[in-house]
Protein backbone atom coordinates (compact mmCIF):
# COMPACT_ATOMS: atom_id res chain seq x y z
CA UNK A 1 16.06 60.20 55.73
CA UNK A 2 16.19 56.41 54.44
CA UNK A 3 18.48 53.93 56.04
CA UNK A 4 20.52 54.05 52.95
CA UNK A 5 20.91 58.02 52.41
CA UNK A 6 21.97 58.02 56.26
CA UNK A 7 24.32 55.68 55.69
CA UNK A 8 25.79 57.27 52.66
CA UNK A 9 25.65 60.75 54.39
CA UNK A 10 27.49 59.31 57.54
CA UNK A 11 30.19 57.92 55.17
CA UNK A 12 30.77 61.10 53.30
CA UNK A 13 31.09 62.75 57.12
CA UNK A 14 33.28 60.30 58.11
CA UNK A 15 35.33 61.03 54.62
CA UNK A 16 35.63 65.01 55.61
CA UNK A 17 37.04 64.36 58.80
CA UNK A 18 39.41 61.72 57.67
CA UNK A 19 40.55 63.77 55.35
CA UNK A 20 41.30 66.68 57.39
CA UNK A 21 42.75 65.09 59.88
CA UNK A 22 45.51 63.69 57.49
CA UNK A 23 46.23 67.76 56.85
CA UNK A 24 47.34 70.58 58.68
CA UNK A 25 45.19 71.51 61.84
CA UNK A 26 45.33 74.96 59.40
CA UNK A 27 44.40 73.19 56.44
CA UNK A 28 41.14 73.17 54.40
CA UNK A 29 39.75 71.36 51.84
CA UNK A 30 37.20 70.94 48.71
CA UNK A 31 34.37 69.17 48.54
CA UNK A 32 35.19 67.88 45.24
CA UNK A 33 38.68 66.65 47.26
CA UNK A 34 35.70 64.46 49.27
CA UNK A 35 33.86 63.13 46.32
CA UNK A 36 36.69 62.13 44.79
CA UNK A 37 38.05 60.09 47.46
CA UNK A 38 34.53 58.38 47.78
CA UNK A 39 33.97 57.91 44.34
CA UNK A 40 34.24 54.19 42.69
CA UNK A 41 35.63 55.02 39.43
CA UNK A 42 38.15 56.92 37.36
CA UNK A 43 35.25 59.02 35.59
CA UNK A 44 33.17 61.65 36.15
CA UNK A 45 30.68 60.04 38.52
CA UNK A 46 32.03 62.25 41.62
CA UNK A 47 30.53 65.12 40.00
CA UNK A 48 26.98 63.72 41.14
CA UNK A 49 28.52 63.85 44.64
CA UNK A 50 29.16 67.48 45.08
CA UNK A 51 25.56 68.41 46.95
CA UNK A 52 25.59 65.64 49.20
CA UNK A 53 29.43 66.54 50.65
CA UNK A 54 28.00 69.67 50.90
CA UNK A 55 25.33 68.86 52.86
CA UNK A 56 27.29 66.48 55.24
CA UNK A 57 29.69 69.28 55.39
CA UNK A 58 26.80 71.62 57.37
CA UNK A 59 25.61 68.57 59.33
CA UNK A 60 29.04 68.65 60.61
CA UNK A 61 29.00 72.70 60.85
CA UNK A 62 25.64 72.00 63.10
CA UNK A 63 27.86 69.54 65.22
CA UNK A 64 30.38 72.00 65.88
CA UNK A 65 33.23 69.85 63.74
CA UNK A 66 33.63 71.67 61.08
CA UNK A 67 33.51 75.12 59.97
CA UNK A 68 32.73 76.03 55.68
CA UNK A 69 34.58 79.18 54.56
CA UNK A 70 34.22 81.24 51.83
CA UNK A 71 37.73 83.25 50.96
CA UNK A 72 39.42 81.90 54.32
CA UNK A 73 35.86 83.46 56.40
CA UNK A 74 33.33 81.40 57.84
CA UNK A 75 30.09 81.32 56.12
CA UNK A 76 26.58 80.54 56.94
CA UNK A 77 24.84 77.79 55.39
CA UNK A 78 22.19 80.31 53.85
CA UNK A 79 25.08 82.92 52.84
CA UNK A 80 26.99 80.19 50.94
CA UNK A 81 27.11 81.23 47.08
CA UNK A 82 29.89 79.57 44.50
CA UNK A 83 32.53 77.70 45.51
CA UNK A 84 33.36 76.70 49.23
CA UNK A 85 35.83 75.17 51.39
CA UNK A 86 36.04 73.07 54.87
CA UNK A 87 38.00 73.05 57.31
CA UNK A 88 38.12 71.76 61.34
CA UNK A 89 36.42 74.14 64.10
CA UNK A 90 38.42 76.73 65.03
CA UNK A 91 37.88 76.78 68.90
């Protein structure tokens, strides 16, 4: 991974967490809710996001932070089909 696509993965990591921790300890979230509070711009350009919050969103699975859900379950990265959520580690 290039010094620059660490960096950006690292900030889109440190955008999940932030914005869970400003919710409910219950509380989940999108990861369009993430690439829109990362994206520069009032137009579409947080589309282009979506994969990469994603795949933060399992690094952070891997770390034990962060669990992905499908309707309110946890989900495995390779199970994962359609839309998803996040939320903190249930522990």
């Amino acid at each position: 991974m290039a010094d620059t696509d660490r960096q950006d993965g690292q900030r889109l990591e440190r955008a999940i967490m932030g914005l869970l921790e400003q919710r409910a300890a219950s509380a989940s979230i999108c990861p369009s809710d993430v690439a829109r509070a990362v994206h520069e711009g009032d137009d579409d350009g947080w589309r282009a996001l979506m994969e990469p919050v994603r795949r933060a969103a399992w690094r952070l699975v891997a770390a034990g932070e962060v669990e992905v859900t499908q309707g309110g379950e946890p989900v495995a990265e390779g199970e994962a089909r359609g839309p998803v959520r996040m939320r903190r580690a249930r522990r």
